[in-house]
N, C-alpha and C. Protein backbone atom coordinates (compact mmCIF):
# COMPACT_ATOMS: atom_id res chain seq x y z
N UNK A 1 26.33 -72.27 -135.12
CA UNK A 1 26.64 -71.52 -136.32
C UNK A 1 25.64 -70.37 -136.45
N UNK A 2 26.05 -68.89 -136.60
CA UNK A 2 24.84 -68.15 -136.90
C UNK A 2 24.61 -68.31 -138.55
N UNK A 3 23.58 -67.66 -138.37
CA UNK A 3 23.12 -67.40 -139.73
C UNK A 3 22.70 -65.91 -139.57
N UNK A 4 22.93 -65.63 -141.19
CA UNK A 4 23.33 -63.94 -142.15
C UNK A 4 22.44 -64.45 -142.71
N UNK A 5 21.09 -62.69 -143.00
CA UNK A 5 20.88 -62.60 -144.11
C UNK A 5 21.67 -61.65 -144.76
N UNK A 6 22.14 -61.99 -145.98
CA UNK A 6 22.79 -60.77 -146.76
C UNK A 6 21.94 -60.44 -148.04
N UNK A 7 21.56 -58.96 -147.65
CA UNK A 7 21.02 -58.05 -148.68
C UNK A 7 21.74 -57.23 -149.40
N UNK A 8 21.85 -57.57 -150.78
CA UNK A 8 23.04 -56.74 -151.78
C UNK A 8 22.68 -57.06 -153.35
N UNK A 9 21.45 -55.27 -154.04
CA UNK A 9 21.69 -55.96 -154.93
C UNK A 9 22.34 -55.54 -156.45
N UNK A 10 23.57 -56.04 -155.96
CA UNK A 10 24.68 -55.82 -157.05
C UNK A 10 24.73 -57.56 -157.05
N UNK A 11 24.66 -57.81 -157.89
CA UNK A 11 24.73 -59.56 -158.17
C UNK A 11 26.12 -59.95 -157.46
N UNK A 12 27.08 -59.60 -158.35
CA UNK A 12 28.41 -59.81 -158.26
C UNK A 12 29.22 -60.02 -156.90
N UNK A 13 28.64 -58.01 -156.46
CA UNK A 13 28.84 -58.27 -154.86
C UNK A 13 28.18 -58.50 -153.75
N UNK A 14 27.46 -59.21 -154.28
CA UNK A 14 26.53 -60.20 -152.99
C UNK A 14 27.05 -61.52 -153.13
N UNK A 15 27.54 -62.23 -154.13
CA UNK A 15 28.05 -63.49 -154.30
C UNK A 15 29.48 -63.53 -153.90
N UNK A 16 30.04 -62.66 -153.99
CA UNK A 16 31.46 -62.11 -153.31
C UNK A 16 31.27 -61.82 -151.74
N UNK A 17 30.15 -61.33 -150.86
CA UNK A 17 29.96 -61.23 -150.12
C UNK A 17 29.90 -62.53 -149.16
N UNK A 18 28.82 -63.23 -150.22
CA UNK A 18 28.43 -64.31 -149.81
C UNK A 18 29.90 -65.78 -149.31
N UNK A 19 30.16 -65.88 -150.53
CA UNK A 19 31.40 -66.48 -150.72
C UNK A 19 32.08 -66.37 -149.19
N UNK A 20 32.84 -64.68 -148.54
CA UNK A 20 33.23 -64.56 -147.72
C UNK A 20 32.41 -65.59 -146.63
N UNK A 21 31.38 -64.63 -146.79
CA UNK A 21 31.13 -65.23 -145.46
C UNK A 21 30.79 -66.53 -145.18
N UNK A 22 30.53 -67.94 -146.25
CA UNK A 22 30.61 -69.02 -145.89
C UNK A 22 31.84 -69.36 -145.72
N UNK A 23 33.00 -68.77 -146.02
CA UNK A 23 34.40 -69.40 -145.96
C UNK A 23 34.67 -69.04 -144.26
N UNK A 24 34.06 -68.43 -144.19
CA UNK A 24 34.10 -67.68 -142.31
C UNK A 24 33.37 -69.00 -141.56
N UNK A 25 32.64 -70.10 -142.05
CA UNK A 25 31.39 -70.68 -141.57
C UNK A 25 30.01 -69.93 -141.16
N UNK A 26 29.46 -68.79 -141.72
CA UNK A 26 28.21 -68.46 -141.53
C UNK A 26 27.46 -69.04 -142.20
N UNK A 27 26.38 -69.69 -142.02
CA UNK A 27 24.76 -69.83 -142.61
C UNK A 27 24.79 -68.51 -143.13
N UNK A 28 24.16 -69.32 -144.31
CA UNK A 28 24.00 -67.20 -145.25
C UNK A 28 22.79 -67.74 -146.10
N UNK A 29 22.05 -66.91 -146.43
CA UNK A 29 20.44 -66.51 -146.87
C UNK A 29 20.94 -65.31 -147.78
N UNK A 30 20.04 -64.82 -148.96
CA UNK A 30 20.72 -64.11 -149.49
C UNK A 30 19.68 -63.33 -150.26
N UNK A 31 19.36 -62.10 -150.15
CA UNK A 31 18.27 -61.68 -151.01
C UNK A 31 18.87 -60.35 -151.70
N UNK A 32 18.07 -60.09 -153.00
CA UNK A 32 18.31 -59.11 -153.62
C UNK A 32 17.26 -57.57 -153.51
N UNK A 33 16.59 -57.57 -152.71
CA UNK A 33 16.19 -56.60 -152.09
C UNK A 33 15.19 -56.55 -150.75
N UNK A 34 14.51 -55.46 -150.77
CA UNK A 34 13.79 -55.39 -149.43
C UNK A 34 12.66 -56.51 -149.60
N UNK A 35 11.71 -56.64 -150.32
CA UNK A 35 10.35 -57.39 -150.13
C UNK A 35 11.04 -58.66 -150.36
N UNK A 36 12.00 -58.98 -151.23
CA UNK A 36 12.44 -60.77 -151.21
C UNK A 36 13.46 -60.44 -149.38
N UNK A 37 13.84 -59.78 -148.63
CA UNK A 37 14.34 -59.79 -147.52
C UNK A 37 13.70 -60.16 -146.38
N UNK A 38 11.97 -59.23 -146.21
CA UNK A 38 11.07 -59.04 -145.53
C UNK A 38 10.65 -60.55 -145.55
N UNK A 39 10.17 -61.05 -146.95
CA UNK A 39 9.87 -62.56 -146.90
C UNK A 39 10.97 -63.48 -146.36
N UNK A 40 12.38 -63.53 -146.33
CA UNK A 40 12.84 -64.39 -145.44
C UNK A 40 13.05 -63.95 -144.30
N UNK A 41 12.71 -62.80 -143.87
CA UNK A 41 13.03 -62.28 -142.42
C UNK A 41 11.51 -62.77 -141.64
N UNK A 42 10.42 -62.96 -142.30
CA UNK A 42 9.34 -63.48 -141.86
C UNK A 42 8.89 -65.18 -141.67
N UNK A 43 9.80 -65.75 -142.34
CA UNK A 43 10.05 -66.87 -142.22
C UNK A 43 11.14 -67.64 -141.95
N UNK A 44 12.19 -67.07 -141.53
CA UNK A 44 13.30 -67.28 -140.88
C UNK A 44 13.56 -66.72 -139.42
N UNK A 45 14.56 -67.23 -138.79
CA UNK A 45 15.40 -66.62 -137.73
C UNK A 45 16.56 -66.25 -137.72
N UNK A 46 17.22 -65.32 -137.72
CA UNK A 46 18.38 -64.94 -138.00
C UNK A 46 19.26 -64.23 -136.65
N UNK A 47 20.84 -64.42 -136.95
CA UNK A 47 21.07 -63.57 -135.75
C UNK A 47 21.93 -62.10 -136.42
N UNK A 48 21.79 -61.98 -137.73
CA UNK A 48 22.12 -60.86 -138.39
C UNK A 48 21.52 -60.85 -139.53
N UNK A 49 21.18 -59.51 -139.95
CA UNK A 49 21.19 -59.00 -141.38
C UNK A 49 22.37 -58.15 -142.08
N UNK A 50 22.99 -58.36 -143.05
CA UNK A 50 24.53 -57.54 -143.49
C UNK A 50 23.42 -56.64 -144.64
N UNK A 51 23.13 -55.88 -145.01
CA UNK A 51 22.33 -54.75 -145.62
C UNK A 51 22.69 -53.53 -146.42
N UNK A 52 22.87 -53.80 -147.61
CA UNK A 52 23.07 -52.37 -148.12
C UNK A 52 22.61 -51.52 -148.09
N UNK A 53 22.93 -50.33 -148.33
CA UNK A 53 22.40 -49.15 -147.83
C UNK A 53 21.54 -48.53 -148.85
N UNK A 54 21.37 -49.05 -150.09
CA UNK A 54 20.34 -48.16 -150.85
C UNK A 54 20.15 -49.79 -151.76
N UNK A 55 18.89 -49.91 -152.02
CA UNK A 55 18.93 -51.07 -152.54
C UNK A 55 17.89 -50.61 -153.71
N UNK A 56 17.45 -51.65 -154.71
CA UNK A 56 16.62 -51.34 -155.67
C UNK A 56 15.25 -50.70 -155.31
N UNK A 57 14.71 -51.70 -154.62
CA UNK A 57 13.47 -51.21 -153.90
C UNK A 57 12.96 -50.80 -152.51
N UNK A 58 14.18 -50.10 -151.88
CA UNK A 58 13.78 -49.36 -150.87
C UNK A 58 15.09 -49.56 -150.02
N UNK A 59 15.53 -49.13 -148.67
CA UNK A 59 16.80 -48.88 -147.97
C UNK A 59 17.15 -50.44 -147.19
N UNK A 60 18.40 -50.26 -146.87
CA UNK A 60 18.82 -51.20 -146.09
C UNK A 60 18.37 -50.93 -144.70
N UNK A 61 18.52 -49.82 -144.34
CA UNK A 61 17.58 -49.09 -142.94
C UNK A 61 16.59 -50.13 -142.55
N UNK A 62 15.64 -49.88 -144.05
CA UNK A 62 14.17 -50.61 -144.01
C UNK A 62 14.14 -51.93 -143.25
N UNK A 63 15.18 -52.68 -143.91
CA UNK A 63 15.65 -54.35 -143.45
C UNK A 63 15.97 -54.45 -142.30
N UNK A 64 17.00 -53.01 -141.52
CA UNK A 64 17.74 -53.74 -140.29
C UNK A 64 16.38 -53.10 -139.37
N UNK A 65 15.57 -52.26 -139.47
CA UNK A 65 14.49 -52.11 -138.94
C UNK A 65 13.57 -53.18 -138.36
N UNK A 66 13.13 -54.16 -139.71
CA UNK A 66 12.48 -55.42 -139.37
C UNK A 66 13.33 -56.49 -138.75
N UNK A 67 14.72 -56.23 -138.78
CA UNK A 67 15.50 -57.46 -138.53
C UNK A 67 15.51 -56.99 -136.56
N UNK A 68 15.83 -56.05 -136.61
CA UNK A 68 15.75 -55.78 -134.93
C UNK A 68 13.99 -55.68 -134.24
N UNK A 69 13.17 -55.82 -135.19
CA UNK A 69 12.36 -55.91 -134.34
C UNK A 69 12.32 -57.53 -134.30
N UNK A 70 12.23 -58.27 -135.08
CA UNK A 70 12.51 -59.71 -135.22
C UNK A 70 14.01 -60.48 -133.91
N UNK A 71 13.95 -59.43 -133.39
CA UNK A 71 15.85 -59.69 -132.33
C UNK A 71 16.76 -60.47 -132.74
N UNK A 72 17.00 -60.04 -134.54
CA UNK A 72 18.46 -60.08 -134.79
C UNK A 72 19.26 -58.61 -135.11
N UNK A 73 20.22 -59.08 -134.97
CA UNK A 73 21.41 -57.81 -135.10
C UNK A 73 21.17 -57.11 -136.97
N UNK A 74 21.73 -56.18 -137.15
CA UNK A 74 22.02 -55.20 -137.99
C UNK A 74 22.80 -54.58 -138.15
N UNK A 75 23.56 -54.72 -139.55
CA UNK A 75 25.18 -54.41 -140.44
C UNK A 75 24.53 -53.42 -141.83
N UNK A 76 24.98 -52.35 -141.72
CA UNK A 76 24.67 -51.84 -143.26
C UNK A 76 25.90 -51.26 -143.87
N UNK A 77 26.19 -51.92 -144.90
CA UNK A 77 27.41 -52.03 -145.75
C UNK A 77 26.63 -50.49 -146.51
N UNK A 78 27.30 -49.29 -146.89
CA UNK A 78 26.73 -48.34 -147.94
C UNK A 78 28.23 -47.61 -148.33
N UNK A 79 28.00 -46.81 -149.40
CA UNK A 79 28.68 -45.70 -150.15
C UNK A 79 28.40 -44.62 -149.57
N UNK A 80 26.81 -44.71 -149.11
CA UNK A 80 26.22 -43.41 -149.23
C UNK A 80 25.97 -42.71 -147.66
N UNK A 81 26.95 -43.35 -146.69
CA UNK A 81 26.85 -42.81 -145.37
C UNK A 81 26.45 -41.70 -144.96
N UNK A 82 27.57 -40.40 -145.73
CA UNK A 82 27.07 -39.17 -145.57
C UNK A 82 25.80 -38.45 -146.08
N UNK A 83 24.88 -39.33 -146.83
CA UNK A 83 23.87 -39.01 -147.40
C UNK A 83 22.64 -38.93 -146.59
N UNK A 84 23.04 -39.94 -145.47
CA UNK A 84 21.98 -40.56 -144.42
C UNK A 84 21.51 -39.54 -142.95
N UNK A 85 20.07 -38.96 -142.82
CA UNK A 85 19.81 -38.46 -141.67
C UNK A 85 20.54 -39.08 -140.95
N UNK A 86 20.86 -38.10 -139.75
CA UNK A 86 21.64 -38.09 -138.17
C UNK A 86 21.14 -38.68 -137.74
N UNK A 87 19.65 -38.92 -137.43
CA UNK A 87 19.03 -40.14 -136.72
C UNK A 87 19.24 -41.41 -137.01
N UNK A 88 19.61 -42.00 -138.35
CA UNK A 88 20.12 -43.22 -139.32
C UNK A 88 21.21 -43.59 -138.44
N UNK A 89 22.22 -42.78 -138.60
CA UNK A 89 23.76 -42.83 -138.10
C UNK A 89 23.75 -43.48 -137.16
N UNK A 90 22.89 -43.13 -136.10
CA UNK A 90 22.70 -43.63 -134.71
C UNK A 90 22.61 -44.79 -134.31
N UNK A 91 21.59 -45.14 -135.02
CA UNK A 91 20.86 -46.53 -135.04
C UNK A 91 21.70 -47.48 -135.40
N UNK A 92 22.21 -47.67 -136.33
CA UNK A 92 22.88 -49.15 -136.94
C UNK A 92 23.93 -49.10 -136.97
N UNK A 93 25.00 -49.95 -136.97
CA UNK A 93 26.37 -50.24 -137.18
C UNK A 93 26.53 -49.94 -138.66
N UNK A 94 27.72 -49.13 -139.40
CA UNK A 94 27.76 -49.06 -140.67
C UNK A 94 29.35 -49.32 -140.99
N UNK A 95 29.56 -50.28 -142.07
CA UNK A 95 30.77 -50.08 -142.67
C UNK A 95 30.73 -49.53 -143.77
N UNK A 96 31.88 -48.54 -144.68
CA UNK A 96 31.58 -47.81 -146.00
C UNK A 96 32.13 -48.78 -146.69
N UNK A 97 31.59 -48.82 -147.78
CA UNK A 97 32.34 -49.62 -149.12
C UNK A 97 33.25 -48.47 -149.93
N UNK A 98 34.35 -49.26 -150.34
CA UNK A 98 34.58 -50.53 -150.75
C UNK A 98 35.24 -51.15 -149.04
N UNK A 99 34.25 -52.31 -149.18
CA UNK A 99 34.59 -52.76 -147.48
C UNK A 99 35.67 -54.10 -148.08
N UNK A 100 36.75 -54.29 -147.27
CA UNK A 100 37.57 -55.45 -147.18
C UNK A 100 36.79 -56.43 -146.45
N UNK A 101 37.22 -58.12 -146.78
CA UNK A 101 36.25 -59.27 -146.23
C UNK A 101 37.40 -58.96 -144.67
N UNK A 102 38.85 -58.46 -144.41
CA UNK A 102 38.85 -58.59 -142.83
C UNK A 102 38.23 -58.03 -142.34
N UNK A 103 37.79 -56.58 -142.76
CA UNK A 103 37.57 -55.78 -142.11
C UNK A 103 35.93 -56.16 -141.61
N UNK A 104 34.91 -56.56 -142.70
CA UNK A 104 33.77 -57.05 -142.58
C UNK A 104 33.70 -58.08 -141.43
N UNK A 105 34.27 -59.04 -142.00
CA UNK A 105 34.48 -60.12 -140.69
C UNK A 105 35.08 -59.67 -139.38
N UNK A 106 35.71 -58.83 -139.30
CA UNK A 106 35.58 -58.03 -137.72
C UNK A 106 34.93 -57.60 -137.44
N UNK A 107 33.97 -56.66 -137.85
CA UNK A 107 32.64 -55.99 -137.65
C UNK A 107 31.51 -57.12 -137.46
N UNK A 108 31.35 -58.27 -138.15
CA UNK A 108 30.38 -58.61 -137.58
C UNK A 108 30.61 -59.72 -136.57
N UNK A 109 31.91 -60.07 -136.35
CA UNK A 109 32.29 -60.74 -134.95
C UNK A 109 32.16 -60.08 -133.62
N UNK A 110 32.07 -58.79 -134.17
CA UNK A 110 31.90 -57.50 -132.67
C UNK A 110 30.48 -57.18 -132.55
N UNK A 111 30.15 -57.75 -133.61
CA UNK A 111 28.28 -57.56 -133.38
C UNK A 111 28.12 -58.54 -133.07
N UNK A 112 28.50 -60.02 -133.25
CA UNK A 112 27.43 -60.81 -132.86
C UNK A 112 28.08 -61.99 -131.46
N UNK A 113 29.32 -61.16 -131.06
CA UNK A 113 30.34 -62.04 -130.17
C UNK A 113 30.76 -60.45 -129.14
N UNK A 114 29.94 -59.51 -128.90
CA UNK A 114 30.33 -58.54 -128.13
C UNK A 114 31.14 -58.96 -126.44
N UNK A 115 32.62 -58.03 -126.80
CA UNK A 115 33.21 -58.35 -125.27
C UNK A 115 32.55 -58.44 -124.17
């Protein structure tokens, strides 16, 4: 079974997030921003982080940053795609919101089950 951390903090849609993805069978961890993230990314193992893209206290960037140096994968769910340096773009897998749970759950089956 992998395990997700999911960073999202809109209450609502992190528990909606969440929801999905245990109905998928993921292990899910769940924080509401970067420093409660950093602390389970430092004491956990993960084989993904799902990450919003602008969070209360600092970027989802920030998270999939520590999560790949830690060698798990990185998902950043945002609004704000076009907002993001060209170098950003590059780096991480992004879906835009409003994201559908198929569409999510395909994206991170292609991240973490690559052909």
């Amino acid at each position: 079974m992998s395990r997700i951390l999911l960073v999202e903090d809109d209450a609502e849609l992190r528990l909606l997030l969440e929801h999905v993805l245990l109905g998928a069978a993921y292990a899910v961890d769940t924080a509401a921003g970067v420093r409660e993230a950093f602390a389970l990314l430092d004491s956990h193992a993960y084989d993904l982080v799902l990450a919003d893209g602008r969070l209360g206290d600092g970027t989802g960037m920030a998270v999939a940053e520590r999560a790949l140096q830690s060698g798990a994968k990185a998902l950043i769910i945002t609004g704000y795609a076009f907002e993001l340096p060209k170098e950003e773009l590059g780096r991480y897998e992004f879906l835009l919101k409003p994201v559908r749970p198929s569409e999510l759950l395909e994206a991170i089956g292609r991240i973490l089950h690559p052909a």
